[in-house]
C-alpha atoms as a PDB file:
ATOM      1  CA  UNK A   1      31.986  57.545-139.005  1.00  0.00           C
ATOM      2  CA  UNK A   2      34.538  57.880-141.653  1.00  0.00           C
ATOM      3  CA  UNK A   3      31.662  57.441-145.067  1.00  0.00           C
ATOM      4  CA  UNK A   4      29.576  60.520-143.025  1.00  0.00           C
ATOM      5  CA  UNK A   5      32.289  62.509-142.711  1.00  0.00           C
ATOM      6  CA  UNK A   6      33.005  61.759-146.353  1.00  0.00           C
ATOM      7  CA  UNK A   7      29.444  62.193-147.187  1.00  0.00           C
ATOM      8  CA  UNK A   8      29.423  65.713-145.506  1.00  0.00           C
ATOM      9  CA  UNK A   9      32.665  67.001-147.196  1.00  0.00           C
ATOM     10  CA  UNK A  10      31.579  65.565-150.548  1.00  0.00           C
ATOM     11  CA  UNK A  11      28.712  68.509-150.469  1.00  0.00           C
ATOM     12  CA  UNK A  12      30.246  70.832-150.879  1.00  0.00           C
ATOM     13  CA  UNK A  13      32.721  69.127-153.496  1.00  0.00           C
ATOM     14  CA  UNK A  14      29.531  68.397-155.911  1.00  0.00           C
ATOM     15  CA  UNK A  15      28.204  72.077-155.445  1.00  0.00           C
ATOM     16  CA  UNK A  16      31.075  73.543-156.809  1.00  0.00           C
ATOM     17  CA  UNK A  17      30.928  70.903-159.590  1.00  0.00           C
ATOM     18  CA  UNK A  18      27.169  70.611-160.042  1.00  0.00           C
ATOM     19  CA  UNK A  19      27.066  72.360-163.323  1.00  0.00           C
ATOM     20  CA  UNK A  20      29.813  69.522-165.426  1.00  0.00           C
ATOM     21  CA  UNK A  21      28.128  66.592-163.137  1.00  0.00           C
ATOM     22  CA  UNK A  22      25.646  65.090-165.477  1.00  0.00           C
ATOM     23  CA  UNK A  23      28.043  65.207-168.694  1.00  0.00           C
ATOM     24  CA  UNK A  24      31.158  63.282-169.456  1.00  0.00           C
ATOM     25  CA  UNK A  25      31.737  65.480-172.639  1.00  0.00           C
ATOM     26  CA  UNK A  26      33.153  67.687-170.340  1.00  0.00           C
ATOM     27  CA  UNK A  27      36.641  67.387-167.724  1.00  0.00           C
ATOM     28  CA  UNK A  28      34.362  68.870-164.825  1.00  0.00           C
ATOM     29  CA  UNK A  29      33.034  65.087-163.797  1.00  0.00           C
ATOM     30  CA  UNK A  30      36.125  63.661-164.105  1.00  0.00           C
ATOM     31  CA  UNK A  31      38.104  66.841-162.089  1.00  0.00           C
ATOM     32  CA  UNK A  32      35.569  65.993-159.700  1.00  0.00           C
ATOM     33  CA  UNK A  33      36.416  62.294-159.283  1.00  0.00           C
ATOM     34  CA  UNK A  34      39.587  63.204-158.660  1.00  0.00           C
ATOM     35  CA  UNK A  35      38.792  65.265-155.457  1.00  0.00           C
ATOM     36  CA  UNK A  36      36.131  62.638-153.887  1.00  0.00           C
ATOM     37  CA  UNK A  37      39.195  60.277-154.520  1.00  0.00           C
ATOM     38  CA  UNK A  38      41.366  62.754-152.625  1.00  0.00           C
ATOM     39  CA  UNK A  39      39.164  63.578-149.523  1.00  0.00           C
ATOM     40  CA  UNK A  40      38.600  59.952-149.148  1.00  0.00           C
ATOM     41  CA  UNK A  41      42.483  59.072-148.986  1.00  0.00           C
ATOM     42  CA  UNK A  42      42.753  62.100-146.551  1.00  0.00           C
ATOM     43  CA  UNK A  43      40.082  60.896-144.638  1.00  0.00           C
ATOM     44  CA  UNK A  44      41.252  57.258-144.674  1.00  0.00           C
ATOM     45  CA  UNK A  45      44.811  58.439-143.670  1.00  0.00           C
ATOM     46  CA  UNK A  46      44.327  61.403-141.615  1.00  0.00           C
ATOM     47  CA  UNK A  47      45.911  59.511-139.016  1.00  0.00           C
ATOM     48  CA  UNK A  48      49.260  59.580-140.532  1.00  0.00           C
ATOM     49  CA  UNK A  49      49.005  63.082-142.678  1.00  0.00           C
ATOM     50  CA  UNK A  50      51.600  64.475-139.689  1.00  0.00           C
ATOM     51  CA  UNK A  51      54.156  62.477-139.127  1.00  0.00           C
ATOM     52  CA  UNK A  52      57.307  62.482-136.760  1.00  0.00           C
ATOM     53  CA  UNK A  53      59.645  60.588-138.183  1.00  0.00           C
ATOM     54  CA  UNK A  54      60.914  60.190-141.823  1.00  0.00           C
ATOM     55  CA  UNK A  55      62.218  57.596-143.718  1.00  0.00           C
ATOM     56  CA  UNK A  56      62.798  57.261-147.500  1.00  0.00           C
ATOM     57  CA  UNK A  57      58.709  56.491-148.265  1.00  0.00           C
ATOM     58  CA  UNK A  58      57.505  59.708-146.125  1.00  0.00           C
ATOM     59  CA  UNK A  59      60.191  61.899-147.867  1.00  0.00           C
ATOM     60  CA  UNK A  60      58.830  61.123-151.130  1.00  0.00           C
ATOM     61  CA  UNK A  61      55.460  61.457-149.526  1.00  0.00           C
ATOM     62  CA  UNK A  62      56.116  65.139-148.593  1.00  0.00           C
ATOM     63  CA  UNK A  63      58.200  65.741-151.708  1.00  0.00           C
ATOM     64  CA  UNK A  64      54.440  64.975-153.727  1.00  0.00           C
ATOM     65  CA  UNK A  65      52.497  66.952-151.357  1.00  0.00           C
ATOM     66  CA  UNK A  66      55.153  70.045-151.849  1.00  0.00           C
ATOM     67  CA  UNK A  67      54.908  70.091-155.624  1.00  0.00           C
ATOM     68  CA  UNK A  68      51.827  69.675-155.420  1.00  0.00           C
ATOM     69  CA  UNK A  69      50.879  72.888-153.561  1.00  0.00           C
ATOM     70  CA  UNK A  70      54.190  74.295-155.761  1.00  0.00           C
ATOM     71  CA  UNK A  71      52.200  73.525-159.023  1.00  0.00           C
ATOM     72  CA  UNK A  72      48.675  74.664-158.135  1.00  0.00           C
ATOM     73  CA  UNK A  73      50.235  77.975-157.155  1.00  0.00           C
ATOM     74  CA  UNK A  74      52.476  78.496-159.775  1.00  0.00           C
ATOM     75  CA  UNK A  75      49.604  77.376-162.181  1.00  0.00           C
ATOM     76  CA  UNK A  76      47.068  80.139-160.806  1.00  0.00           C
ATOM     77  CA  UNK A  77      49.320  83.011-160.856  1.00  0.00           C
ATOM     78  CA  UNK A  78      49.983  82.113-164.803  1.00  0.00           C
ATOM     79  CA  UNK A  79      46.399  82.059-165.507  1.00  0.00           C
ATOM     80  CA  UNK A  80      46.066  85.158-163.772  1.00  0.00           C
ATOM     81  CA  UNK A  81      48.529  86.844-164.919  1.00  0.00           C
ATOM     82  CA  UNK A  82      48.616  85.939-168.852  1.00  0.00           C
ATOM     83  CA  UNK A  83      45.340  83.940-169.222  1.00  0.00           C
ATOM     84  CA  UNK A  84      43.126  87.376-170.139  1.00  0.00           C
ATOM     85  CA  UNK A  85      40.086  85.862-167.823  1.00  0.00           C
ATOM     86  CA  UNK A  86      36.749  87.006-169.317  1.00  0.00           C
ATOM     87  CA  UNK A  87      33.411  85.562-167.034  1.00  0.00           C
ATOM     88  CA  UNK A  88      31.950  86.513-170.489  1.00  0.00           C
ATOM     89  CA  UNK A  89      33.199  83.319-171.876  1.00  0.00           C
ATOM     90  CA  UNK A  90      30.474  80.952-172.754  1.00  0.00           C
ATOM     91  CA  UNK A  91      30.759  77.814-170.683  1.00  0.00           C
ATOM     92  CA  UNK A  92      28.921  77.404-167.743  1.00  0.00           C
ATOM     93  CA  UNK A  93      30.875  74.792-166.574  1.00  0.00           C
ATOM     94  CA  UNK A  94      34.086  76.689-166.245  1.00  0.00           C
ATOM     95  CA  UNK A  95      35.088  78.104-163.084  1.00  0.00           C
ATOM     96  CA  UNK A  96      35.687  82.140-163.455  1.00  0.00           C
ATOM     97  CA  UNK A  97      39.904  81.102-163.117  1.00  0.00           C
ATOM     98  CA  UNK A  98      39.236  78.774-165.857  1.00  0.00           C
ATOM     99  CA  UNK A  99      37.508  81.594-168.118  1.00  0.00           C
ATOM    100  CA  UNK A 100      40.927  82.373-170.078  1.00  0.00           C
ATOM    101  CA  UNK A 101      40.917  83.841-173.160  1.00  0.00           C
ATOM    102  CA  UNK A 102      44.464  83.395-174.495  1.00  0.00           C
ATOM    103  CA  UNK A 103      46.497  80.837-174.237  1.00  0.00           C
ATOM    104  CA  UNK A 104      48.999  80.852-171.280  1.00  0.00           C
ATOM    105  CA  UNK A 105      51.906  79.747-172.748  1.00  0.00           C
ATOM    106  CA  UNK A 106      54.802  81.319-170.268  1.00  0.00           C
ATOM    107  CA  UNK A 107      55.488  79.827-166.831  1.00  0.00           C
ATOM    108  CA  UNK A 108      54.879  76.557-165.890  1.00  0.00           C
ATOM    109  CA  UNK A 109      52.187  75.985-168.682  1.00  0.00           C
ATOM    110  CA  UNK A 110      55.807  76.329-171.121  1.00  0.00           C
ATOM    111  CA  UNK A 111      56.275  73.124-169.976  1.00  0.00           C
ATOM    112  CA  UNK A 112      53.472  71.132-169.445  1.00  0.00           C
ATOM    113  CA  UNK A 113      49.759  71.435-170.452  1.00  0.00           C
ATOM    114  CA  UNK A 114      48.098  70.916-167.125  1.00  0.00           C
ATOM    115  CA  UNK A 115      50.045  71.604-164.241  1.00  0.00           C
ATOM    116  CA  UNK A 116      46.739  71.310-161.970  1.00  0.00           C
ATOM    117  CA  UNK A 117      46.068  67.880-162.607  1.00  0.00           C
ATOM    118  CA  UNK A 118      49.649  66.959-161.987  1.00  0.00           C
ATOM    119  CA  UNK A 119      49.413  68.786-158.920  1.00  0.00           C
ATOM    120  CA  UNK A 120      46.045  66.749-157.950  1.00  0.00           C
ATOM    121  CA  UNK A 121      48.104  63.441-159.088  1.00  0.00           C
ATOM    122  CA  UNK A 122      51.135  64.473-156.667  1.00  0.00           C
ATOM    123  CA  UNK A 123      48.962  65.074-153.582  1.00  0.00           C
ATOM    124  CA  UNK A 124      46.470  61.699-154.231  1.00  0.00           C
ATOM    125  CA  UNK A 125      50.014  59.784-154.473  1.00  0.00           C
ATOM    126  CA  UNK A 126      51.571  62.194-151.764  1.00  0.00           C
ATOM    127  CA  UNK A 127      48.569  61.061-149.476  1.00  0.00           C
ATOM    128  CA  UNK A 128      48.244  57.709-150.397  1.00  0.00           C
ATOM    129  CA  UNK A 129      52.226  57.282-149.573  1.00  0.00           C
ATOM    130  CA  UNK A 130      51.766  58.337-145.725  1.00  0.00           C
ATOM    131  CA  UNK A 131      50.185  54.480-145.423  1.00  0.00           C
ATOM    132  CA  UNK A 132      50.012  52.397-148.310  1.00  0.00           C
ATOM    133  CA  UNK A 133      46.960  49.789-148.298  1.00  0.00           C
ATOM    134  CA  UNK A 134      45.413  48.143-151.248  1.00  0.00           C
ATOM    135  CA  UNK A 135      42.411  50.033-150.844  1.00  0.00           C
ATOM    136  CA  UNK A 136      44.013  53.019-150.787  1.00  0.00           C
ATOM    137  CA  UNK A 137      45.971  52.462-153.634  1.00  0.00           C
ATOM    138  CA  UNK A 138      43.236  51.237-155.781  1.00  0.00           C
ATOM    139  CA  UNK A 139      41.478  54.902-154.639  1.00  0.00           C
ATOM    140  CA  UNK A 140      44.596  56.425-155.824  1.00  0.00           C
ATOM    141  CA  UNK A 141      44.672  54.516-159.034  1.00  0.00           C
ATOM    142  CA  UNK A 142      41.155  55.866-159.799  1.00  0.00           C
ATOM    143  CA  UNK A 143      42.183  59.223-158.990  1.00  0.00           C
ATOM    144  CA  UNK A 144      45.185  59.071-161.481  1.00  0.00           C
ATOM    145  CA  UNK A 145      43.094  57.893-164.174  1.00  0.00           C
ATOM    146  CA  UNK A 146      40.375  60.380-163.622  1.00  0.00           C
ATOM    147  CA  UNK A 147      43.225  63.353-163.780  1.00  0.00           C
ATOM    148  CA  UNK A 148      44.422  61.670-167.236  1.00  0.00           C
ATOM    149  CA  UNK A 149      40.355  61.612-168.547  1.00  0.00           C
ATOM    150  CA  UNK A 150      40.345  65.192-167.270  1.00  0.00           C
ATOM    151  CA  UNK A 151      43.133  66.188-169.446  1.00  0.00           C
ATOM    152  CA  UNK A 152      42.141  64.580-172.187  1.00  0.00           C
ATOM    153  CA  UNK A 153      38.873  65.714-172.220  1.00  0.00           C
ATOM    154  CA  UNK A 154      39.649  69.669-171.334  1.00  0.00           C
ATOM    155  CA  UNK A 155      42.761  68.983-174.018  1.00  0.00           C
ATOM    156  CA  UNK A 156      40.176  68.445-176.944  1.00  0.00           C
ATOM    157  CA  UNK A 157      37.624  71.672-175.034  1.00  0.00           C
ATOM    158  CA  UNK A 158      40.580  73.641-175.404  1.00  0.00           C
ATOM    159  CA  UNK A 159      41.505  72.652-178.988  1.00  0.00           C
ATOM    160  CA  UNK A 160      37.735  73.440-179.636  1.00  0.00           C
ATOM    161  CA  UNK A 161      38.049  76.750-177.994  1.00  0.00           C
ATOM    162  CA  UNK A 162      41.904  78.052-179.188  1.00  0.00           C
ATOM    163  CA  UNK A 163      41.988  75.957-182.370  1.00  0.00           C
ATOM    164  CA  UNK A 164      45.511  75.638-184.042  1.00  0.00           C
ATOM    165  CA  UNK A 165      47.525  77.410-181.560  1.00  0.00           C
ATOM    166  CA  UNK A 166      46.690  74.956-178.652  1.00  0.00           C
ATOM    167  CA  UNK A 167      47.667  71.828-181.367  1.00  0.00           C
ATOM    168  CA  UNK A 168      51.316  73.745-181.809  1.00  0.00           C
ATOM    169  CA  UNK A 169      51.507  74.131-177.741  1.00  0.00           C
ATOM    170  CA  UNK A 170      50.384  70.250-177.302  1.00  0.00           C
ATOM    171  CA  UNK A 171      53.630  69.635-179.689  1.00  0.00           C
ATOM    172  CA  UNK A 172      55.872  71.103-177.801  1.00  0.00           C
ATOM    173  CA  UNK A 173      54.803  70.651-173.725  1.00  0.00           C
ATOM    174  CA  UNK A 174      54.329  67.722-171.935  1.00  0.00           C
ATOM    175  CA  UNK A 175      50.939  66.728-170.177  1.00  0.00           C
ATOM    176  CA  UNK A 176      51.982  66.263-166.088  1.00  0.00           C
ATOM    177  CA  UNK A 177      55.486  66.162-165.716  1.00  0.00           C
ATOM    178  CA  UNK A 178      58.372  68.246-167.196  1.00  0.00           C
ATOM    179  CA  UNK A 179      60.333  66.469-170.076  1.00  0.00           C
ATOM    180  CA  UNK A 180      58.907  63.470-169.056  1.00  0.00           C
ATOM    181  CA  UNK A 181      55.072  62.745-169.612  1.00  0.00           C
END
C-alpha cells in the first residue's frame, strides 16, 4: 500500500519537475530527488510524524522540521522581495520564484547561498529522526547528497547567469548552514 501511495504522490512531484527531468546539467533532477526522498520518509514514518512524548531525539527532530519551514519562508520572501522576478527569463526549467534577476544578497541569502536546500536537508533529517531505521537513513543519505548536487549544480547556473558578482557572494556566504558549511 505504502509504494502506491508513493507512486500516486510522486505524480504530481514529476509534473512540476518534468521540464529539468531528462538533464543532469541542470539542479531540477536532483531538487527533485530530494522530494521523492522526502515523501517516501514521510510516508514510511507517518506513523510517528505526531508524537506525544519528547525526549532528546524528537526535540532535535522538531527543531529540523521548524527551521526547516523557518528557512523556506524566510528564503521566499527574500526572493520576492529583492530577487526582481522576470518570467521573461530564459530557462524553462526555472520555476517563476526562481526567475530572479538580481542577486538577493540581504536576508538569509547574506548568509548562506541556498537556504532552500538546507531547509529540504533539515526536514529529510527532521523526518527521518521521528524513527530511525537503516532504510530510512540510507533514503535520507540520498536525499542529502542530492540537495548538495543541487547546489552545486544551480551554484555553477547561477555563476553562468550573474557572472562575477555571484563568485564574490560564494566568498563570503556559506552553502546550508550559517558560519558553518
Amino acid at each position: 500500500m505504502e509504494i502506491i501511495i508513493f507512486c500516486l504522490l510522486s505524480l504530481p512531484l514529476a509534473g512540476l519537475s518534468w521540464r529539468s527531468l531528462f538533464s543532469l546539467k541542470n539542479h531540477g533532477i536532483y531538487r527533485w530527488a530530494v522530494w521523492e526522498c522526502i515523501l517516501w520518509l514521510a510516508i514510511r514514518n507517518r506513523r510517528h510524524l505526531i508524537v506525544e512524548t519528547f525526549d532528546l531525539q524528537q526535540l532535535i527532530s522538531s527543531v529540523l522540521m521548524i527551521a526547516s519551514l523557518v528557512f523556506v519562508l524566510a528564503a521566499l520572501w527574500m526572493m520576492r522581495k529583492m530577487g526582481r522576478m522576470n518570467r521573461q527569463r530564459h530557462d524553462a526549467t526555472l520555476f517563476v520564484f526562481e526567475k530572479t534577476t538580481a542577486l538577493v544578497e540581504a536576508g538569509i541569502f547574506g548568509h548562506i547561498r541556498h537556504p532552500m536546500y538546507s531547509s529540504l536537508m533539515f526536514l529529510a533529517w527532521g523526518i527521518c529522526l521521528r524513527r530511525v531505521e537503516a532504510g530510512l537513513l540510507a533514503v535520507t543519505l540520498v536525499a542529502t547528497g542530492a540537495c548538495i548536487l543541487a547546489a552545486w549544480v544551480e551554484e555553477k547556473e547561477n555563476t553562468a547567469y550573474f557572472g562575477e558578482d555571484y563568485r564574490r557572494y560564494m566568498r563570503r556566504t556559506k552553502r546550508f548552514i550559517p558560519y558553518l558549511v
